[in-house]
C-alpha atoms as a PDB file:
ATOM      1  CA  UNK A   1      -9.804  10.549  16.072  1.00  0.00           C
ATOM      2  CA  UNK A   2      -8.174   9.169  12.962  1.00  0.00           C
ATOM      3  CA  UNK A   3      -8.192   5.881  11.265  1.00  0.00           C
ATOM      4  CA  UNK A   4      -5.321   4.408  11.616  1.00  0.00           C
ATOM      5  CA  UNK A   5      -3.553   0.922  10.486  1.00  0.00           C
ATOM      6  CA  UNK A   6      -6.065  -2.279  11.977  1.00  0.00           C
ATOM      7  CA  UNK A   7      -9.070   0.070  12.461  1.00  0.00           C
ATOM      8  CA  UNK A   8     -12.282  -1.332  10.922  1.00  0.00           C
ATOM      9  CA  UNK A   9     -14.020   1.494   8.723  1.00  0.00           C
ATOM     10  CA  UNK A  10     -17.205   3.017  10.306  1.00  0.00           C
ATOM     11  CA  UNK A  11     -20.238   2.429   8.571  1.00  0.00           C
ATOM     12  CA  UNK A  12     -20.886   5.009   6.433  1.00  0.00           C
ATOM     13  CA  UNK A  13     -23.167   5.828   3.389  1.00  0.00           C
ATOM     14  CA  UNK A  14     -21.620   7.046  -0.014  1.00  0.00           C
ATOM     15  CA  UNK A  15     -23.583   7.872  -3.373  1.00  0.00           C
ATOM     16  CA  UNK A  16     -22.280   6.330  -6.741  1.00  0.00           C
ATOM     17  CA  UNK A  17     -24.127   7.226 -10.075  1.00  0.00           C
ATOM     18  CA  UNK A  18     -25.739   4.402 -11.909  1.00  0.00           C
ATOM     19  CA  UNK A  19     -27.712   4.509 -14.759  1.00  0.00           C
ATOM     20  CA  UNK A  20     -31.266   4.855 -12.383  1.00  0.00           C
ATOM     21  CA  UNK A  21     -29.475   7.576 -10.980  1.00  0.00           C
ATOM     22  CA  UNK A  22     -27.510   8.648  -7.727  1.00  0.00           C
ATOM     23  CA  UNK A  23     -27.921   5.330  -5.460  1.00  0.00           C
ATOM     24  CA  UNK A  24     -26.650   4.463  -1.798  1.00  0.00           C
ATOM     25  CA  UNK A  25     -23.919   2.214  -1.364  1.00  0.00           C
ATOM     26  CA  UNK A  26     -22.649   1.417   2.239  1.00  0.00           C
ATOM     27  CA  UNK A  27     -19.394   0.420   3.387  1.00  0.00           C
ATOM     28  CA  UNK A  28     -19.892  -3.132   3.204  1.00  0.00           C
ATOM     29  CA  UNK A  29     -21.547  -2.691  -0.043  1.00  0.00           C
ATOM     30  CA  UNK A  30     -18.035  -1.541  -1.264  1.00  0.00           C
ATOM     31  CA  UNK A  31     -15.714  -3.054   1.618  1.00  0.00           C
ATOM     32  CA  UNK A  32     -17.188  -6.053   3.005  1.00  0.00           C
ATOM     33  CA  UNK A  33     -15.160  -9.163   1.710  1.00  0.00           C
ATOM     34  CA  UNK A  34     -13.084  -7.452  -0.721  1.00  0.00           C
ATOM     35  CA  UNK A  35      -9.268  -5.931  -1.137  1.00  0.00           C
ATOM     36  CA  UNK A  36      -9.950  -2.340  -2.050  1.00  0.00           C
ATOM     37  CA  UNK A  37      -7.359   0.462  -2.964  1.00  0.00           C
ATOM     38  CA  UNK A  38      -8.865   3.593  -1.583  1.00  0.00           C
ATOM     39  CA  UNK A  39      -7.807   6.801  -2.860  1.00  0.00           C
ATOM     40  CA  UNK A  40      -9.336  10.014  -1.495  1.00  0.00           C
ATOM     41  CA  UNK A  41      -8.449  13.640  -3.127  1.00  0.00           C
ATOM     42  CA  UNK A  42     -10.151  17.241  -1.450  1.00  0.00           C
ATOM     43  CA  UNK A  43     -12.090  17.745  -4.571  1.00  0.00           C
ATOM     44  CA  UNK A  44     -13.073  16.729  -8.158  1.00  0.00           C
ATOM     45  CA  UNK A  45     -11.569  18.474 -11.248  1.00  0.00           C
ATOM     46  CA  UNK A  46      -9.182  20.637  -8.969  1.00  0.00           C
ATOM     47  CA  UNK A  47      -5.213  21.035 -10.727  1.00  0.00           C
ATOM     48  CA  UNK A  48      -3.356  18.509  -8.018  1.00  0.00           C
ATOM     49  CA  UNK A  49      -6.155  15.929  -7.943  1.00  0.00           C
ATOM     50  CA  UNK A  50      -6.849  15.846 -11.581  1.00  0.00           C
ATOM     51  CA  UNK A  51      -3.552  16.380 -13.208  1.00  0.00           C
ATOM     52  CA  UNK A  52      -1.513  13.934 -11.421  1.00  0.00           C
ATOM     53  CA  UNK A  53      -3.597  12.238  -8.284  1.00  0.00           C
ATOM     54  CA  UNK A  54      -6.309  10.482 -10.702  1.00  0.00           C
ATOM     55  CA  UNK A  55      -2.918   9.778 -13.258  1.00  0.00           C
ATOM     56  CA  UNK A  56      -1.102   7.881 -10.861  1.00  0.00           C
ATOM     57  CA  UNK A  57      -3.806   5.791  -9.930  1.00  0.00           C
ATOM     58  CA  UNK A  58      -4.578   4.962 -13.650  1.00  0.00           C
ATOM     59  CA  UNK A  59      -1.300   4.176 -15.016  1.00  0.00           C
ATOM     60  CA  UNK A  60      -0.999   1.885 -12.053  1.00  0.00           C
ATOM     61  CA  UNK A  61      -4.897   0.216 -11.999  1.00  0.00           C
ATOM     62  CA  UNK A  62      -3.920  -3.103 -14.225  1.00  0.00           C
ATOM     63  CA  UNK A  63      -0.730  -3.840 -11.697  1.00  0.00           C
ATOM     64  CA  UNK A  64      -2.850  -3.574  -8.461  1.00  0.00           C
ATOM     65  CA  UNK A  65      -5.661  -5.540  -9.797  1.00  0.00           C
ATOM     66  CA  UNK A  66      -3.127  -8.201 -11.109  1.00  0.00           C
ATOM     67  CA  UNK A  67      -1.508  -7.905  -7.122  1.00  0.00           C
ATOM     68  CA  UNK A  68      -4.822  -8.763  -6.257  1.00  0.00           C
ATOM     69  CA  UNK A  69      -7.041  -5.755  -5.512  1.00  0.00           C
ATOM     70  CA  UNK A  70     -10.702  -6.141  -6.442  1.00  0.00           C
ATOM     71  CA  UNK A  71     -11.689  -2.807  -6.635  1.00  0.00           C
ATOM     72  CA  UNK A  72     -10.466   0.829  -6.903  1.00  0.00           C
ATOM     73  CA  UNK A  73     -12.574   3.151  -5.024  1.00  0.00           C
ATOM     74  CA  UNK A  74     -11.864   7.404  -5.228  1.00  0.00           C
ATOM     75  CA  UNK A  75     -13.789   9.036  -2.729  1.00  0.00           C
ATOM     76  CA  UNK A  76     -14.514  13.311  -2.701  1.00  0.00           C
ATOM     77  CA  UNK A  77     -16.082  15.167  -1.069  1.00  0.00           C
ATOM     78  CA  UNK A  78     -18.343  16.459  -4.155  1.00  0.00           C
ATOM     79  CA  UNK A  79     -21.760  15.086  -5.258  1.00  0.00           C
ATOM     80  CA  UNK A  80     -22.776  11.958  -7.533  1.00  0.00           C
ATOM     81  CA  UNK A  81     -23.188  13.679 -10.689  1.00  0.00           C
ATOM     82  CA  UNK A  82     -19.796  15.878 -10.097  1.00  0.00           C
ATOM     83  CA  UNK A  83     -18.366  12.566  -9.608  1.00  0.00           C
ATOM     84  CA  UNK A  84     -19.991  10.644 -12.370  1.00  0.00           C
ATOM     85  CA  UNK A  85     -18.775  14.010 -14.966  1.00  0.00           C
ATOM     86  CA  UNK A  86     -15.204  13.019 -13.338  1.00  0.00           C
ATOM     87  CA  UNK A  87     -15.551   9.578 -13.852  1.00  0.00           C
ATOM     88  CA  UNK A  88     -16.151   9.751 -17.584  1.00  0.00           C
ATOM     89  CA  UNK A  89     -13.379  12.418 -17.996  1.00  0.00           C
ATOM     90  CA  UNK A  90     -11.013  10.267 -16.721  1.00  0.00           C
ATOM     91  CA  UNK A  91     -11.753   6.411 -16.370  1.00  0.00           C
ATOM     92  CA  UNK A  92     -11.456   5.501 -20.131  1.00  0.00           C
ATOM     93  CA  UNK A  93     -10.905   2.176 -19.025  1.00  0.00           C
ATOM     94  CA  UNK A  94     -13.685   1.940 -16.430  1.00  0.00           C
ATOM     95  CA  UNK A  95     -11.384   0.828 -13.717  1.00  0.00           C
ATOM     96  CA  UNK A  96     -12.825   2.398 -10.713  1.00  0.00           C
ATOM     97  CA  UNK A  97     -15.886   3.280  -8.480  1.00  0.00           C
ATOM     98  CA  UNK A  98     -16.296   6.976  -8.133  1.00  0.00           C
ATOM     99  CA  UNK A  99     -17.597   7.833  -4.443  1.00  0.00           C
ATOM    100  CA  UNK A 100     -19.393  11.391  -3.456  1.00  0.00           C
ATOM    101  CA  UNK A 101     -19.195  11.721  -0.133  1.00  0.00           C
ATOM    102  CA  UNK A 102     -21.181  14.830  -0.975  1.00  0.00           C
ATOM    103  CA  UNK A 103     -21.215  15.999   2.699  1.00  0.00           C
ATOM    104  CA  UNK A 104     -17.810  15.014   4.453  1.00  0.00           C
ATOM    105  CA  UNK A 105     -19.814  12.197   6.310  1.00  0.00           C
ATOM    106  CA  UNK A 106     -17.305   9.523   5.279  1.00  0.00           C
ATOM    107  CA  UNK A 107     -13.829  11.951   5.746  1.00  0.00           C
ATOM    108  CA  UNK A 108     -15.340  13.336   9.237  1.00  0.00           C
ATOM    109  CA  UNK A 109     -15.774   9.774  10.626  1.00  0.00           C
ATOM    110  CA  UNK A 110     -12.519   8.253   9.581  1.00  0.00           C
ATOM    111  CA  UNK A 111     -10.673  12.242  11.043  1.00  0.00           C
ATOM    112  CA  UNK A 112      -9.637  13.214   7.518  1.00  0.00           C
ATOM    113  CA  UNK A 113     -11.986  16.024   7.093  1.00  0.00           C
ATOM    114  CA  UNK A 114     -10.009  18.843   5.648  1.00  0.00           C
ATOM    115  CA  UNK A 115     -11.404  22.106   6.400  1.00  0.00           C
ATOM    116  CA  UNK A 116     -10.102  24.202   3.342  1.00  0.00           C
ATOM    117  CA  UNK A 117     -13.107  27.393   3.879  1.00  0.00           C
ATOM    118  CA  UNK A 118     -10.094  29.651   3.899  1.00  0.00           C
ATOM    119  CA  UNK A 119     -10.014  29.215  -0.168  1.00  0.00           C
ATOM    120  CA  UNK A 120     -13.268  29.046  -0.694  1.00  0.00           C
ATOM    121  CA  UNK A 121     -13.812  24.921  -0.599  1.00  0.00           C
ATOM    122  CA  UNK A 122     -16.065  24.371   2.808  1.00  0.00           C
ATOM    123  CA  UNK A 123     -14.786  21.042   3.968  1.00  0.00           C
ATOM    124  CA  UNK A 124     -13.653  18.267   2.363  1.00  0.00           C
ATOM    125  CA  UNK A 125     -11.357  15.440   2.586  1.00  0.00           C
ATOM    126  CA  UNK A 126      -7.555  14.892   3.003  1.00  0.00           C
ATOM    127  CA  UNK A 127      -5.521  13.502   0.494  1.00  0.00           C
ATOM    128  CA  UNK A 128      -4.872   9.732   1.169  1.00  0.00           C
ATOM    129  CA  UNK A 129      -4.729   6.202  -0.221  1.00  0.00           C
ATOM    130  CA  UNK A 130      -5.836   3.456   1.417  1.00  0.00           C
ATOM    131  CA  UNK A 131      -5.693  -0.372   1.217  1.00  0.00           C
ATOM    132  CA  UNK A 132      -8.726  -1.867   2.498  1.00  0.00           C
ATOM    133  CA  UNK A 133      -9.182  -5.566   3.234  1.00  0.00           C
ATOM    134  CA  UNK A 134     -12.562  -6.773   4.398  1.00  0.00           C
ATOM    135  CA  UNK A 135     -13.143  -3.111   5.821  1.00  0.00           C
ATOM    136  CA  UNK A 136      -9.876  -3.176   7.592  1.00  0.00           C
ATOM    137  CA  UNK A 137      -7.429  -0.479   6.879  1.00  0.00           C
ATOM    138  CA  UNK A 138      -3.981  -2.158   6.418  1.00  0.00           C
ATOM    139  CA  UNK A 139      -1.631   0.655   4.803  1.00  0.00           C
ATOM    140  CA  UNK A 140      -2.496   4.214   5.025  1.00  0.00           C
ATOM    141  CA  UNK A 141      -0.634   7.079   3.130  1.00  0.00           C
ATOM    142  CA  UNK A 142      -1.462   9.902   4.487  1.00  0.00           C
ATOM    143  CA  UNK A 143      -0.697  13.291   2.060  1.00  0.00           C
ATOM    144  CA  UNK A 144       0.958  15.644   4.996  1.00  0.00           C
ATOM    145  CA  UNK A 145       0.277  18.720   2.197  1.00  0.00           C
ATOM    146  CA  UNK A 146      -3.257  18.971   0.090  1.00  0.00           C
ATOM    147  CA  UNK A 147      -1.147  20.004  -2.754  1.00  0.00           C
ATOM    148  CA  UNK A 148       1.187  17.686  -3.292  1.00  0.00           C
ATOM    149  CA  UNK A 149       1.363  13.821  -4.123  1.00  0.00           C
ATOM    150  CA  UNK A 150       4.337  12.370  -2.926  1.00  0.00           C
ATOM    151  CA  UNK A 151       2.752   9.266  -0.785  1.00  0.00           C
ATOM    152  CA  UNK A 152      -0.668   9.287  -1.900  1.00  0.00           C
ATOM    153  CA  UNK A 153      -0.103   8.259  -5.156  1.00  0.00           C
ATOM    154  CA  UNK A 154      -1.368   4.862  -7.228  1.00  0.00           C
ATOM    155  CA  UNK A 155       2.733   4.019  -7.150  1.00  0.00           C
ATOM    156  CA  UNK A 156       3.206   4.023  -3.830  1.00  0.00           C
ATOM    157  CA  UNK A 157       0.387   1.768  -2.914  1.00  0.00           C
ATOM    158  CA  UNK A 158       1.264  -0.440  -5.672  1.00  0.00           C
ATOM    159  CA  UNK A 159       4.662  -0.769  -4.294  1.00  0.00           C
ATOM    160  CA  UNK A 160       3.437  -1.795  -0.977  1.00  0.00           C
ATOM    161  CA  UNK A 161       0.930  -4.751  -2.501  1.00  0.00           C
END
C-alpha cells in the first residue's frame, strides 16, 4: 500500500556516511520531532536526478529552511559511499542529509518501490518529495513519470510551505 497524506512513516533503517564510516540512522533518528523536506530520486548520478532533481532542491534549500524546515533529507536507492560521492558533487553548501536506502527497504515499505529491471536498474525508488513533520507525511508529490520533474521538484514543495 502507499503512503499517503496523515500516514506515520514505518520504521525503517537508512545508512548516511560519516566520517567513521557508513552508520545507521532510523526514522526517528531523522524524523522524530523535526519538519523534514524529503526528496527521493530512482538513482544517484543518473541525467533527470542529477541535472535538474538535486538543482531544484538546491536553489530552493535557504527558502525552505527560512519557511521553517529543519532538515533536507534525499533518499536513493544506492549505497552510502555512492551517496556520500553524490553528496560532495553536489551539496557545496552542505545543506542536506544524503540517505542510501541501499536495498529498497525504505521505498518498498512506504509502496514507492520502482521496479526499473527492464533498463538495467533492479529496483529502486519513485520520484517524490515529501514534507515530513514529526514522521507524519503532510504533502506528498508524487512524480507520475521517472523521467520527468514537474511536481517533485524543491519549487513545488517550497510553494506549498
Amino acid at each position: 500500500m502507499t503512503i499517503k497524506v496523515g500516514d506515520k512513516l514505518p520504521e525503517a533503517k537508512f545508512r548516511v556516511m560519516t566520517a567513521e564510516g557508513p552508520q545507521v540512522k532510523t526514522t526517528d533518528d531523522i524524523f522524530k520531532g523535526k519538519k523534514v523536506a524529503l526528496f527521493a530520486v530512482p538513482g544517484a548520478y543518473t541525467g533527470t536526478c542529477h541535472k535538474m532533481h538535486l538543482p531544484s532542491i538546491f536553489l530552493n534549500a535557504y527558502a525552505m529552511k527560512n519557511k521553517g524546515v529543519d532538515t533536507i533529507a534525499i533518499v536513493s536507492v544506492n549505497d552510502a559511499f555512492v551517496m556520500n560521492a553524490w553528496k560532495r558533487d553536489t551539496d557545496q553548501r552542505d545543506e542536506a542529509i544524503f540517505l542510501a536506502d541501499g536495498n529498497a527497504e525504505f521505498a518498498k515499505a512506504i509502496g514507492m518501490e520502482l521496479d526499473a529491471s527492464a533498463n538495467g536498474l533492479g529496483i529502486r525508488s519513485k520520484r517524490y518529495s515529501m514534507l515530513v513533520e514529526n514522521g507524519e507525511v503532510k504533502k506528498l508529490n508524487l512524480e507520475p513519470a521517472p523521467g520527468k520533474v514537474e511536481v517533485s521538484g524543491g519549487d513545488t514543495l517550497l510553494g506549498q510551505l
